[in-house]
Protein backbone atom coordinates (compact mmCIF):
# COMPACT_ATOMS: atom_id res chain seq x y z
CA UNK A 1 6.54 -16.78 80.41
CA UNK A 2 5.48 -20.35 80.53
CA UNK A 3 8.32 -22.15 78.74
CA UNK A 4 7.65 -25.63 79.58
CA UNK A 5 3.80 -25.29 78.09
CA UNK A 6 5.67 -23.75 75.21
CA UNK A 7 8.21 -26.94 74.58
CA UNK A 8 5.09 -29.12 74.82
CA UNK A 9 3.14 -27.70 72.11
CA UNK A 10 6.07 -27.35 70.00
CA UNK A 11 6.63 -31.20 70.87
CA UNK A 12 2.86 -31.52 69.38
CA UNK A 13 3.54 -29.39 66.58
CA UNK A 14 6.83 -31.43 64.99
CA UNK A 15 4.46 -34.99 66.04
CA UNK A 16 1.72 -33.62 63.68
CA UNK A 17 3.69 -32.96 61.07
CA UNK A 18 5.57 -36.72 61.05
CA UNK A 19 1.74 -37.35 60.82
CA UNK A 20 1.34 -34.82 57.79
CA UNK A 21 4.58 -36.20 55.96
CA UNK A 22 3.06 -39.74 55.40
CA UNK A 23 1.49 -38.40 52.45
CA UNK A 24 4.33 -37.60 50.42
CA UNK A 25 5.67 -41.04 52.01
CA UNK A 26 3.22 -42.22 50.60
CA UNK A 27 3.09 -41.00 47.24
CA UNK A 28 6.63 -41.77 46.43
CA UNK A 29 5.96 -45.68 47.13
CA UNK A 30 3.41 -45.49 44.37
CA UNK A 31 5.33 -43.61 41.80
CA UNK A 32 8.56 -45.37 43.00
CA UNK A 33 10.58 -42.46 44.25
CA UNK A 34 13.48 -42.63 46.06
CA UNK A 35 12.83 -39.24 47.37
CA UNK A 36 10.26 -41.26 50.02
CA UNK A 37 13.41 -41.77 52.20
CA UNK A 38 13.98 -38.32 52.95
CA UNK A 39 10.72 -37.54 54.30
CA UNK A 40 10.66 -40.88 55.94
CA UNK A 41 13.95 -39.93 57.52
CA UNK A 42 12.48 -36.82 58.53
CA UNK A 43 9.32 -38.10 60.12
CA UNK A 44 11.82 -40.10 62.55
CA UNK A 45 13.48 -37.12 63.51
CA UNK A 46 10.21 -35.07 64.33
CA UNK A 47 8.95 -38.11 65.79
CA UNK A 48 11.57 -38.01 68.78
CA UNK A 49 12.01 -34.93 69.32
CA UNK A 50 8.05 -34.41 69.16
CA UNK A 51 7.85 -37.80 71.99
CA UNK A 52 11.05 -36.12 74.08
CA UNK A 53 9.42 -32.58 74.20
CA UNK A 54 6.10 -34.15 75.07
CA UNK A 55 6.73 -36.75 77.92
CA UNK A 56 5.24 -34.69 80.18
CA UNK A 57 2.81 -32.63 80.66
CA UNK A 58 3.94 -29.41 82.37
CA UNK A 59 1.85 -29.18 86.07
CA UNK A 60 1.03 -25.02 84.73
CA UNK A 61 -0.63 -24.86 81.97
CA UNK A 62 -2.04 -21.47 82.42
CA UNK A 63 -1.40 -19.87 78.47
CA UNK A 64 -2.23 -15.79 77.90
CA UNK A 65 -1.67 -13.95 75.26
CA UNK A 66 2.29 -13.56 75.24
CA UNK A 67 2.90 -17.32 74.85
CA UNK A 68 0.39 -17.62 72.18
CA UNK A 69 2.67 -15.38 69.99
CA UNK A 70 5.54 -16.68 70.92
CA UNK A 71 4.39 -20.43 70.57
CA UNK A 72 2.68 -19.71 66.85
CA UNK A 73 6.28 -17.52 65.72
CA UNK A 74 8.36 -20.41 66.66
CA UNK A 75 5.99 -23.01 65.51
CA UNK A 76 5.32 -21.64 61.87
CA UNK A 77 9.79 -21.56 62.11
CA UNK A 78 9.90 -24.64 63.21
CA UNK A 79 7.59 -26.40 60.76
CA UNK A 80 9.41 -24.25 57.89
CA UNK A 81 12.97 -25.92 58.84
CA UNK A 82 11.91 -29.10 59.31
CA UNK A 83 9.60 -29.00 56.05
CA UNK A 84 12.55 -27.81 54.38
CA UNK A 85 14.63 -31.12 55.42
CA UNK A 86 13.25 -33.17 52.63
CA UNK A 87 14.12 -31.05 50.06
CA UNK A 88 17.67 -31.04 51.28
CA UNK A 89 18.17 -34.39 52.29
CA UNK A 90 16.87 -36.03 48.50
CA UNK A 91 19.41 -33.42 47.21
CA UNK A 92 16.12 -31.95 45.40
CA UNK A 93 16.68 -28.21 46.45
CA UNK A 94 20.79 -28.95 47.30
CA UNK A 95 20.95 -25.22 49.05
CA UNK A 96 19.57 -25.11 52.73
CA UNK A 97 18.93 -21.53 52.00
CA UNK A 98 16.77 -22.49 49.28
CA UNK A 99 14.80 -25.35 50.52
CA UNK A 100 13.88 -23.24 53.49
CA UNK A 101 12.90 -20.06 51.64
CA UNK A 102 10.51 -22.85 49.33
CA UNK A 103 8.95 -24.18 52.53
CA UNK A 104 8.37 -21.14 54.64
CA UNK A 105 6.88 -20.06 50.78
CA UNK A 106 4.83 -23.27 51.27
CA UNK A 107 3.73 -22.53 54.82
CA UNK A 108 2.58 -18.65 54.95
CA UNK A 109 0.83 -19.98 51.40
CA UNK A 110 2.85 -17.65 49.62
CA UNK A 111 3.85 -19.57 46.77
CA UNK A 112 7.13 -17.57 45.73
CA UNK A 113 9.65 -20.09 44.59
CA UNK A 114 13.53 -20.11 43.98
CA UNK A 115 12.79 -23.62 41.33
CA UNK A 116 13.48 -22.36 37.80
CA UNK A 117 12.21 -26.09 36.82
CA UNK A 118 9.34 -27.23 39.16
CA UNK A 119 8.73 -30.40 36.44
CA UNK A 120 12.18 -31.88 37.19
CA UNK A 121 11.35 -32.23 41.24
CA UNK A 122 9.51 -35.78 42.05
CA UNK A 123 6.09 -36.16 42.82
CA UNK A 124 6.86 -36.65 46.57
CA UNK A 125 8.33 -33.28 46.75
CA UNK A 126 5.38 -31.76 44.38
CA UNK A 127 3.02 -33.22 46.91
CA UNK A 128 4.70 -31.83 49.91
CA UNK A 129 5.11 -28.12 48.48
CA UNK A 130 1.34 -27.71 47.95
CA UNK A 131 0.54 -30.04 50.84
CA UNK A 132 2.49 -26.92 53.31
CA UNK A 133 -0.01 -24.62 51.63
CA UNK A 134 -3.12 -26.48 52.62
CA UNK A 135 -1.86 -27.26 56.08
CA UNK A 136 -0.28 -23.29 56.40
CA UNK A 137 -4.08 -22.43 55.00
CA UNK A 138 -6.14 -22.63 57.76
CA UNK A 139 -3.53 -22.99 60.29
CA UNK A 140 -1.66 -25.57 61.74
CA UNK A 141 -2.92 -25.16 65.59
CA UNK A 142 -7.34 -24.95 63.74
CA UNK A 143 -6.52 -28.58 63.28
CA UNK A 144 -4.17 -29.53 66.63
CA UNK A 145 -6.84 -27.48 68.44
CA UNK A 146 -9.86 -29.34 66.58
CA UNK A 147 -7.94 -33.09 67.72
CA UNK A 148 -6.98 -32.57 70.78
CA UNK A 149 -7.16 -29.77 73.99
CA UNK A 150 -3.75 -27.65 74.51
CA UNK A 151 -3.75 -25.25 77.26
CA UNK A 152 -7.19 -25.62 79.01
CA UNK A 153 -9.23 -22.38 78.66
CA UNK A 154 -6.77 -20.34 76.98
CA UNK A 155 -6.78 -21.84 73.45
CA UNK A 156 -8.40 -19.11 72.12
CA UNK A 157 -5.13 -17.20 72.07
CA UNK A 158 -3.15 -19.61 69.67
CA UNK A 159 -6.25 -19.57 66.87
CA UNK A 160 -6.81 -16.00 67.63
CA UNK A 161 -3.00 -15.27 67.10
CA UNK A 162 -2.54 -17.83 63.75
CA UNK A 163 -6.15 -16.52 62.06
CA UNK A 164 -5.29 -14.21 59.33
CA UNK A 165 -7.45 -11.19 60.11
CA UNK A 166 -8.41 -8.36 62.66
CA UNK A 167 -10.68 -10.71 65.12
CA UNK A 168 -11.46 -14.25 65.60
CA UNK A 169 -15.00 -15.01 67.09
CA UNK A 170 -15.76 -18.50 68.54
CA UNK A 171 -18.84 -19.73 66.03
CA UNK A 172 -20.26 -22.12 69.04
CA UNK A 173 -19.43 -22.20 72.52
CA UNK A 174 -16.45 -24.68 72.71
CA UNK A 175 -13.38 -23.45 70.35
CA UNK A 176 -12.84 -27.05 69.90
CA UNK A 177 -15.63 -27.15 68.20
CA UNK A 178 -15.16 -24.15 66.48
CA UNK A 179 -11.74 -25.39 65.08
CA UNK A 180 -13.63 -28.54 64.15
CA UNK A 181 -16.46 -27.10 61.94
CA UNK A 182 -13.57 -24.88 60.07
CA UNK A 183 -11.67 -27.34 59.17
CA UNK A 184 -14.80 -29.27 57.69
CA UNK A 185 -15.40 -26.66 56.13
CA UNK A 186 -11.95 -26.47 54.40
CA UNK A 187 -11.81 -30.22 54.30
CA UNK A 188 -15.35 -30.75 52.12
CA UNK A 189 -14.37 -27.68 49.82
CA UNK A 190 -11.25 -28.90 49.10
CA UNK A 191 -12.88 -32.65 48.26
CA UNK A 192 -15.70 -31.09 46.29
CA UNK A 193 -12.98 -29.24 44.15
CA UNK A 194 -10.65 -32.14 43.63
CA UNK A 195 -13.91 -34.21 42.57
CA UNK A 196 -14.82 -31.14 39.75
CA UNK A 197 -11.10 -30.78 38.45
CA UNK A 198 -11.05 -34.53 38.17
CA UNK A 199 -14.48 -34.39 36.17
CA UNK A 200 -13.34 -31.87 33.81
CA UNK A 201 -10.29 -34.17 33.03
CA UNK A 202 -7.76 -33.36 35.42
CA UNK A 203 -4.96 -35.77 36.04
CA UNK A 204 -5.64 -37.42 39.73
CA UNK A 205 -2.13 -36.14 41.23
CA UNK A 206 -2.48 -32.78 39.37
CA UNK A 207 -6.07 -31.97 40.76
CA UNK A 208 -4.92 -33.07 43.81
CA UNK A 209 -2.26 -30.59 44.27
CA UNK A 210 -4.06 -27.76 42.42
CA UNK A 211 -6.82 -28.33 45.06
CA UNK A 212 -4.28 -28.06 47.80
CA UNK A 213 -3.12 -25.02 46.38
CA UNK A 214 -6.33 -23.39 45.84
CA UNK A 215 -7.84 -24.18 49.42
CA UNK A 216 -4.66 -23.06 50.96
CA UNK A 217 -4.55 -19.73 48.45
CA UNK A 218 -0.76 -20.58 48.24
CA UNK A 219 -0.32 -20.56 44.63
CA UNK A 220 2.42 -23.60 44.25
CA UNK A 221 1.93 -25.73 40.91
CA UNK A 222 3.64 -28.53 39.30
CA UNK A 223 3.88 -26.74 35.95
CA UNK A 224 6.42 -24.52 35.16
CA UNK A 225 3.82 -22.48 33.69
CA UNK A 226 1.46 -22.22 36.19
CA UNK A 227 -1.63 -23.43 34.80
CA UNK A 228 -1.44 -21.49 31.69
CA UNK A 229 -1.26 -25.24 29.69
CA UNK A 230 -4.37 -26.40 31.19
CA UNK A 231 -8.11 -26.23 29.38
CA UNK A 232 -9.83 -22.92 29.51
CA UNK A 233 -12.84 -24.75 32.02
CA UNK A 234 -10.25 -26.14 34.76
CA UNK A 235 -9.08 -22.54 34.98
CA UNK A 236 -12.48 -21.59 35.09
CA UNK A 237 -12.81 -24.02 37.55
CA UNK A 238 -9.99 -22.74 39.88
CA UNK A 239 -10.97 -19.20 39.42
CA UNK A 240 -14.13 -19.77 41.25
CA UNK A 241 -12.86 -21.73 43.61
CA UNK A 242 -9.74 -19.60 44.47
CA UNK A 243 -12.20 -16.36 44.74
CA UNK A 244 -14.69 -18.92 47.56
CA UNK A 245 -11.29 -19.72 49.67
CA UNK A 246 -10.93 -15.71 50.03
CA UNK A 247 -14.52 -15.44 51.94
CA UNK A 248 -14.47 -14.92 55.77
CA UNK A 249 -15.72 -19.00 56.15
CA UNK A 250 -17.65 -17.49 59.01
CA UNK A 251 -20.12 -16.69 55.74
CA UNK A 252 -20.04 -20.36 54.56
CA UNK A 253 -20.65 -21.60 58.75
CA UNK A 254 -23.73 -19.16 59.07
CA UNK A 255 -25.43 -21.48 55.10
CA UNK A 256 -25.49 -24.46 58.02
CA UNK A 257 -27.29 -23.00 60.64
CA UNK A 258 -30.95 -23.22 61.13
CA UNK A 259 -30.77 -19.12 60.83
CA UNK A 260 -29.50 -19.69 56.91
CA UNK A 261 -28.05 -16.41 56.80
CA UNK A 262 -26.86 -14.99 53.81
CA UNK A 263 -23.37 -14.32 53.40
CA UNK A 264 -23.30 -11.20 51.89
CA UNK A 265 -25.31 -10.02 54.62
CA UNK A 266 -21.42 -9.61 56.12
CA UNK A 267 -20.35 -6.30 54.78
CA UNK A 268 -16.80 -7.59 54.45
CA UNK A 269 -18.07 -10.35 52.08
CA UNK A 270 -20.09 -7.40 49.97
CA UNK A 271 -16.91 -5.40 49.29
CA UNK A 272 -14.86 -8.63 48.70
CA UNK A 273 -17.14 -9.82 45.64
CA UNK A 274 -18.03 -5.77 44.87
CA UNK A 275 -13.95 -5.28 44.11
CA UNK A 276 -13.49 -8.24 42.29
CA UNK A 277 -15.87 -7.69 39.84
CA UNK A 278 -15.27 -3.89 39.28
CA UNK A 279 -11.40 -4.96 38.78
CA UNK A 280 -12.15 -7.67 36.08
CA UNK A 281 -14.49 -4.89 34.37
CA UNK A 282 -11.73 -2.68 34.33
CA UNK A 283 -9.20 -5.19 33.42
CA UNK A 284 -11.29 -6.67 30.64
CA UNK A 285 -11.89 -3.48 28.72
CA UNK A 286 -8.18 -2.69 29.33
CA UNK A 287 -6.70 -6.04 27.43
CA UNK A 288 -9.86 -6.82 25.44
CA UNK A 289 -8.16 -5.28 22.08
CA UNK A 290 -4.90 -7.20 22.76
CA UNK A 291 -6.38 -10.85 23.04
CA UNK A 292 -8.88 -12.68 20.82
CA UNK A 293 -11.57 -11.57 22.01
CA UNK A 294 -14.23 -10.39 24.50
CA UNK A 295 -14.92 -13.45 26.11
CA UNK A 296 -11.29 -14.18 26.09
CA UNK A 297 -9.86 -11.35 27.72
CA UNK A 298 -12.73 -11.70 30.71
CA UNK A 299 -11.40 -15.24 30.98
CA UNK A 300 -7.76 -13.93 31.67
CA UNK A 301 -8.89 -10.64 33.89
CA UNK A 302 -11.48 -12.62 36.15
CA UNK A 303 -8.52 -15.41 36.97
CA UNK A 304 -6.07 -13.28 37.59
CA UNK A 305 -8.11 -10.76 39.79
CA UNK A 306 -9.35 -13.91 41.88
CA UNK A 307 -5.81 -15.46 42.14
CA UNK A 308 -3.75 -12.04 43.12
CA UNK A 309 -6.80 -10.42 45.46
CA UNK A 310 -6.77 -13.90 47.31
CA UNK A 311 -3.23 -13.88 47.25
CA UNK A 312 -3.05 -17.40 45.80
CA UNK A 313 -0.92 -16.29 42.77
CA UNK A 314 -1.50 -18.73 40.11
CA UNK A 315 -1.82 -17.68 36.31
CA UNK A 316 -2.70 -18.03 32.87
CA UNK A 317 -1.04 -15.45 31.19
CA UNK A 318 2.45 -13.35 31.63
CA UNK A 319 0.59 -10.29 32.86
CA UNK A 320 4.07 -8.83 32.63
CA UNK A 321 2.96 -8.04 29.10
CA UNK A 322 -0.46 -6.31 30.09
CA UNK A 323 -1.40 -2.32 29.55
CA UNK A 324 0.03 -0.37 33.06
CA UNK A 325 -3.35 0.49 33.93
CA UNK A 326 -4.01 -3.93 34.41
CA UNK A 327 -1.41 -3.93 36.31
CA UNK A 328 -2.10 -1.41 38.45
CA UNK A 329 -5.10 -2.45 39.58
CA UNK A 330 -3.38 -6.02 40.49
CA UNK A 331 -1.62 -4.05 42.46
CA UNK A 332 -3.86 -2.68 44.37
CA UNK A 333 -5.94 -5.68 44.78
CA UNK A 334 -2.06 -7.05 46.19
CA UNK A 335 -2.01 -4.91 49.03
CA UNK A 336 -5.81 -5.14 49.62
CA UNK A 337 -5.97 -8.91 49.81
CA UNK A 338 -8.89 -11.20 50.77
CA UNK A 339 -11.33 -11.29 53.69
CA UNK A 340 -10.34 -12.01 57.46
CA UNK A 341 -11.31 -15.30 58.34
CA UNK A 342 -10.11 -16.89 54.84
CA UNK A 343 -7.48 -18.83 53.86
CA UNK A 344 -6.24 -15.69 52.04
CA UNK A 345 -3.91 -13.20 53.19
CA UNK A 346 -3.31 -9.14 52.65
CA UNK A 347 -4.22 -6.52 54.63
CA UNK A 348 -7.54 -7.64 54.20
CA UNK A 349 -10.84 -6.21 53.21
CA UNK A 350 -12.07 -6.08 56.48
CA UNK A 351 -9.58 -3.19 57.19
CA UNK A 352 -9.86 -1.47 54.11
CA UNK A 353 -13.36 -0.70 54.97
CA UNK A 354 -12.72 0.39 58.72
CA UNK A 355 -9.95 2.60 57.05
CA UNK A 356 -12.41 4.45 54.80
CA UNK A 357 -14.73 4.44 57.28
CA UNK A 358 -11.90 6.54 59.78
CA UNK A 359 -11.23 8.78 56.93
CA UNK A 360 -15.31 9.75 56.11
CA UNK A 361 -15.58 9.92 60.01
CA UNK A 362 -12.45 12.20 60.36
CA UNK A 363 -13.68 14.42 57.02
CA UNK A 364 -17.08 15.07 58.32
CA UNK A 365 -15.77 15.80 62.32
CA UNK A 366 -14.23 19.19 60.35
CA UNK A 367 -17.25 20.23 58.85
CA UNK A 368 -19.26 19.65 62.33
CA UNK A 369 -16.58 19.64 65.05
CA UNK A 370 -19.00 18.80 68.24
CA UNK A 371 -20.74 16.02 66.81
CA UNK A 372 -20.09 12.85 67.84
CA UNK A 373 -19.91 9.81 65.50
CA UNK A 374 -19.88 6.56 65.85
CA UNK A 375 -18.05 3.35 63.06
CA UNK A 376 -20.52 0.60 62.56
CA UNK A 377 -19.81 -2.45 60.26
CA UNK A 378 -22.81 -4.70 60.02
CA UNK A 379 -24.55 -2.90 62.68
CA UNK A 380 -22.18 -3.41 65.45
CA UNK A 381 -20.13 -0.08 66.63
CA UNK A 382 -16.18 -0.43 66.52
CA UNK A 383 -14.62 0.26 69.93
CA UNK A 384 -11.68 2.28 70.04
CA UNK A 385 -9.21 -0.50 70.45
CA UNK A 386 -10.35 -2.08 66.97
CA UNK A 387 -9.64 1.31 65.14
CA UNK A 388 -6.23 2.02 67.15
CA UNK A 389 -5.36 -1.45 66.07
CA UNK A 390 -5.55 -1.13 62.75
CA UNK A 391 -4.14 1.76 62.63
CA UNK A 392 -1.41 0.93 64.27
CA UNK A 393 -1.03 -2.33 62.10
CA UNK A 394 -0.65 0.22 59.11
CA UNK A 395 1.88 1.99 60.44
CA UNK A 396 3.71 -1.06 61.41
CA UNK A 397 3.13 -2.29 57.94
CA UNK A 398 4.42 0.61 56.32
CA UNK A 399 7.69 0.97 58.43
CA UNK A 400 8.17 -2.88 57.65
CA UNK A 401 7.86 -2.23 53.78
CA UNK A 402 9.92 0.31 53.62
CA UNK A 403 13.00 -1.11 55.27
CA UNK A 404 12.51 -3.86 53.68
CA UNK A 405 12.26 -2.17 50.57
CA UNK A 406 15.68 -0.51 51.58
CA UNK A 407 17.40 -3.90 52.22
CA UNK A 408 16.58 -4.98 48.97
CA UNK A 409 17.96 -2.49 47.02
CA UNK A 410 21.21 -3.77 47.43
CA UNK A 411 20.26 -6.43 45.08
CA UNK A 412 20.42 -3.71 42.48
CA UNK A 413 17.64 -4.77 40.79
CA UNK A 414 15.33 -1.82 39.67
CA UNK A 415 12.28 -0.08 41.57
CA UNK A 416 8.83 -2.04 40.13
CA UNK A 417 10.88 -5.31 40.62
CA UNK A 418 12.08 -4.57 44.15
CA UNK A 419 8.57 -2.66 45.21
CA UNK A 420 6.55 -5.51 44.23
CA UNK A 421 8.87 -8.58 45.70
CA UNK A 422 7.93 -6.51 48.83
CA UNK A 423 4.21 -6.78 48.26
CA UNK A 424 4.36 -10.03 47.44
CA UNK A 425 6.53 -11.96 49.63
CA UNK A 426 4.71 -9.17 52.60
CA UNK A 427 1.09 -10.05 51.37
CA UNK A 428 1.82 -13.47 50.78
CA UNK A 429 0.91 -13.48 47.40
CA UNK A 430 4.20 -15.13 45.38
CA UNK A 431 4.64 -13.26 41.86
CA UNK A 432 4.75 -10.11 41.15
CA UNK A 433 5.93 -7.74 38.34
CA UNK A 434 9.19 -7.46 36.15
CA UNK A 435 11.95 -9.79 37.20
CA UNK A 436 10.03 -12.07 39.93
CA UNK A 437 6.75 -11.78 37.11
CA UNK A 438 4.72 -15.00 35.96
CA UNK A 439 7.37 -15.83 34.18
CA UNK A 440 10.33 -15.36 37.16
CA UNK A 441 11.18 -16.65 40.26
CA UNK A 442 12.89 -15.69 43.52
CA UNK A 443 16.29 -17.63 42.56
CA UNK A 444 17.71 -14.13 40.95
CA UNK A 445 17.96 -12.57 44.70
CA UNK A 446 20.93 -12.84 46.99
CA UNK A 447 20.84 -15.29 50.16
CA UNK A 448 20.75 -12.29 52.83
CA UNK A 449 18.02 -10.73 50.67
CA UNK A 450 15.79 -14.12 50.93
CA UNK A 451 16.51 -14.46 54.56
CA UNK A 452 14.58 -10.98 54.53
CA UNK A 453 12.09 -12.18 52.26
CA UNK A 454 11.62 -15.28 54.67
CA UNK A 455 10.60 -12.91 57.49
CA UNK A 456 8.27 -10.91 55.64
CA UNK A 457 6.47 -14.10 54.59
CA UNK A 458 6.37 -15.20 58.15
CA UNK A 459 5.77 -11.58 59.59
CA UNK A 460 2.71 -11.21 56.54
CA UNK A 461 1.35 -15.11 57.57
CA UNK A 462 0.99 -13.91 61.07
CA UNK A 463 -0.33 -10.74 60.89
CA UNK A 464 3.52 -8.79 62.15
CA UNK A 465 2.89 -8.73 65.67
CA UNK A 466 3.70 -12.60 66.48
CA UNK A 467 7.13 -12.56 64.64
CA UNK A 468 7.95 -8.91 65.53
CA UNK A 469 7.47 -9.82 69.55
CA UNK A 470 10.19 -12.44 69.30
CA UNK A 471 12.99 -9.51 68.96
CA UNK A 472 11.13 -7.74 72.38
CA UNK A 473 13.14 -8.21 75.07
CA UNK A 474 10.19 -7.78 77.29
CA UNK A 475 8.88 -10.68 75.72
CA UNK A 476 10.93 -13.02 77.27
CA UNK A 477 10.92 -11.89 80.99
CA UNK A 478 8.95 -14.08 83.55
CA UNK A 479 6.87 -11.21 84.34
């Protein structure tokens, strides 16, 4: 284990985000805030202990796999306590408990809050919450690794380990370049929708951090009801762009090539925009009777389908109040989540698909035993290790949601409530049904319970396997 490389890059990590808290910094001068001072005070503190960790460059910098997991755990944790200083510090969110469990919400892009008022916090701390979400979005080390090099040749192991999704694939050559093209990516979409919300009459600050949200599929907003009060065309507006932040961005990288590929040419991509529009079909017919009409209830059903399946978790109704079958199917489209490669988390299309694929391959080896069959997604043939790793990620993911599930029963709060605070916080999606609904929040649980809740959001940010090795001893060994 290469600790010294690891203290460096964690030195980089709390130096890059003093960098990232200028912004709220710098929106409390304009509005006045005295809130500014926390962050500012903050920024100091990251700033030293950033320069201290970083003085010198370790003389090995050889990085494998191990210390990518380890480095990405404890920089996510790191970034989540520090984040959550602020909030403490201006007295904002008084409980550390609390301000943490909002921040590591604001990193994994989870958006589950313990704020029963989100309109009483300043616009410095309103900034910051969705400003986590667009940074926790793509991924902290896309952009470190898009400034500046980290470990030589290995840095393929800290994007591949912080990229939501089964594989990460270099889209040129260099991976610095690679980072560098996603985040422009991420950078003009989130521009382009700031610059439509702001068109269609958006405040500035509110389109702002709605775009933040959206690009980061966190789901954090500055109303306390969501964006329910907002005109029926900016939550048009957000439903579209929510449902384009779910798309493997590998899809929007191969519209600038010379090739001009088509996106839904990726099979994941097909299946994405193939479930979201059979689940706003079925949601549509489902609530058409109980809103004004047709049109209306299509409205509702396509922006909720786009905010839950990208996990973003924004709304415009209390689909508390929907017929069971709309609910189940939000639901499902919880645990199914958004493509690999997105900002979006879940278990992710792209293993639904190799998971249906096992089971049709598995079904037909009983009707003709000798045969021997091969999984192929987009043409290319799976190799073993991709289908044992997914299946063992579903087993892993099913142990994890059941003890969890266990842990929080002794809340005492009843089944759909407890089952779906699993999904949620797991899938980093934010609301779910019953008591932590639309209209809920996360403040009703107990502070062992959140700490639990904390470490699914992590565990679900990072794909299990990064947070889960820091409790192997073997992890730790110099061998």
């Amino acid at each position: 284990m290469n600790y010294s490389m690891i203290i460096y890059i964690l030195g980089h990590v709390l130096k890059f985000e003093a960098i990232f808290m200028t912004l709220p910094c710098l929106v409390a001068a304009i509005y006045h805030e005295k809130s500014g001072f926390s962050f500012l005070l903050t920024m100091v503190i990251c700033l030293i202990l950033g320069a201290l960790m970083t003085q010198e460059k370790p003389k090995d910098t050889m990085f494998f796999a191990r210390e990518g997991f380890v480095v990405v755990s404890l920089s996510w944790i790191i970034m989540s306590i520090f984040g959550a200083i602020p909030f403490v510090i201006s007295r904002e969110i008084p409980s550390f408990t609390d301000a943490l469990f909002e921040s590591i919400s604001g990193f994994t892009t989870t958006g589950a809050s313990i704020l029963t008022d989100v309109e009483s916090l300043s616009h410095a701390c309103l900034l910051w919450r969705c400003f986590t979400h667009w940074i926790g979005g793509m991924g902290v080390f896309v952009f470190i690794l898009a400034v500046l090099p980290m470990a030589g040749g290995h840095n393929v192991h800290l994007l591949r380990t912080e990229s939501p999704g089964p594989s990460v694939e270099k889209l040129v050559p260099r991976l610095k370049n690679t980072a560098m093209i996603l985040y422009c990516i991420y950078l003009i979409m989130t521009l382009l929708e700031i610059i439509i919300l702001i068109a269609a009459r958006m405040p500035v600050f509110d389109a702002i951090t709605t775009a933040l949200g959206c690009a980061g599929t966190g789901g954090f907003a500055i109303k306390n009801d969501s964006m329910a009060s907002y005109s029926p065309l900016i939550q048009a507006i957000v439903t579209v762009f929510v449902i384009l932040f779910g798309v493997n961005f590998n899809g929007y990288y191969l519209l600038t090539v010379k090739k001009k590929r088509n996106p839904l040419q990726i099979a994941e991509v097909r299946w994405y925009f193939t479930i979201i529009i059979v689940a706003i079909l079925i949601i549509t017919v489902n609530i058409y009777k109980s809103m004004d009409s047709v049109v209306w209830a299509f409205h509702h059903a396509a922006f909720q389908v786009g905010s839950i399946i990208t996990t973003t978790g924004y709304y415009t109704t209390d689909y508390n109040l929907w017929p069971q079958v709309s609910k189940t199917v939000l639901v499902f489209l919880m645990f199914i989540g958004s493509c690999a490669g997105s900002t979006g988390c879940g278990f992710k299309v792209s293993r639904v698909i190799i998971l249906f694929k096992m089971v049709k391959n598995e079904m037909q080896s009983f009707i003709h035993p000798r045969s021997i069959r091969t999984i192929k997604i987009d043409g290319k043939v799976l190799e073993k290790d991709t289908l044992r790793n997914v299946s063992v990620f579903l087993i892993t993911y099913v142990i994890l949601y059941f003890v969890s599930m266990f842990i929080l029963a002794f809340d005492n709060f009843d089944m759909v409530t407890n089952f779906t605070t699993v999904v949620a916080t797991l899938n980093n999606i934010g609301p779910g049904l019953e008591l932590i609904g639309p209209t809920g929040n996360y403040s009703i649980f107990s502070d062992p319970t959140k700490y639990v809740l904390m470490f699914n959001m992590l565990a679900g940010r990072l794909e299990l396997y990064p947070i889960l090795l820091l409790f192997a001893p073997t992890t730790w060994t110099q061998q």
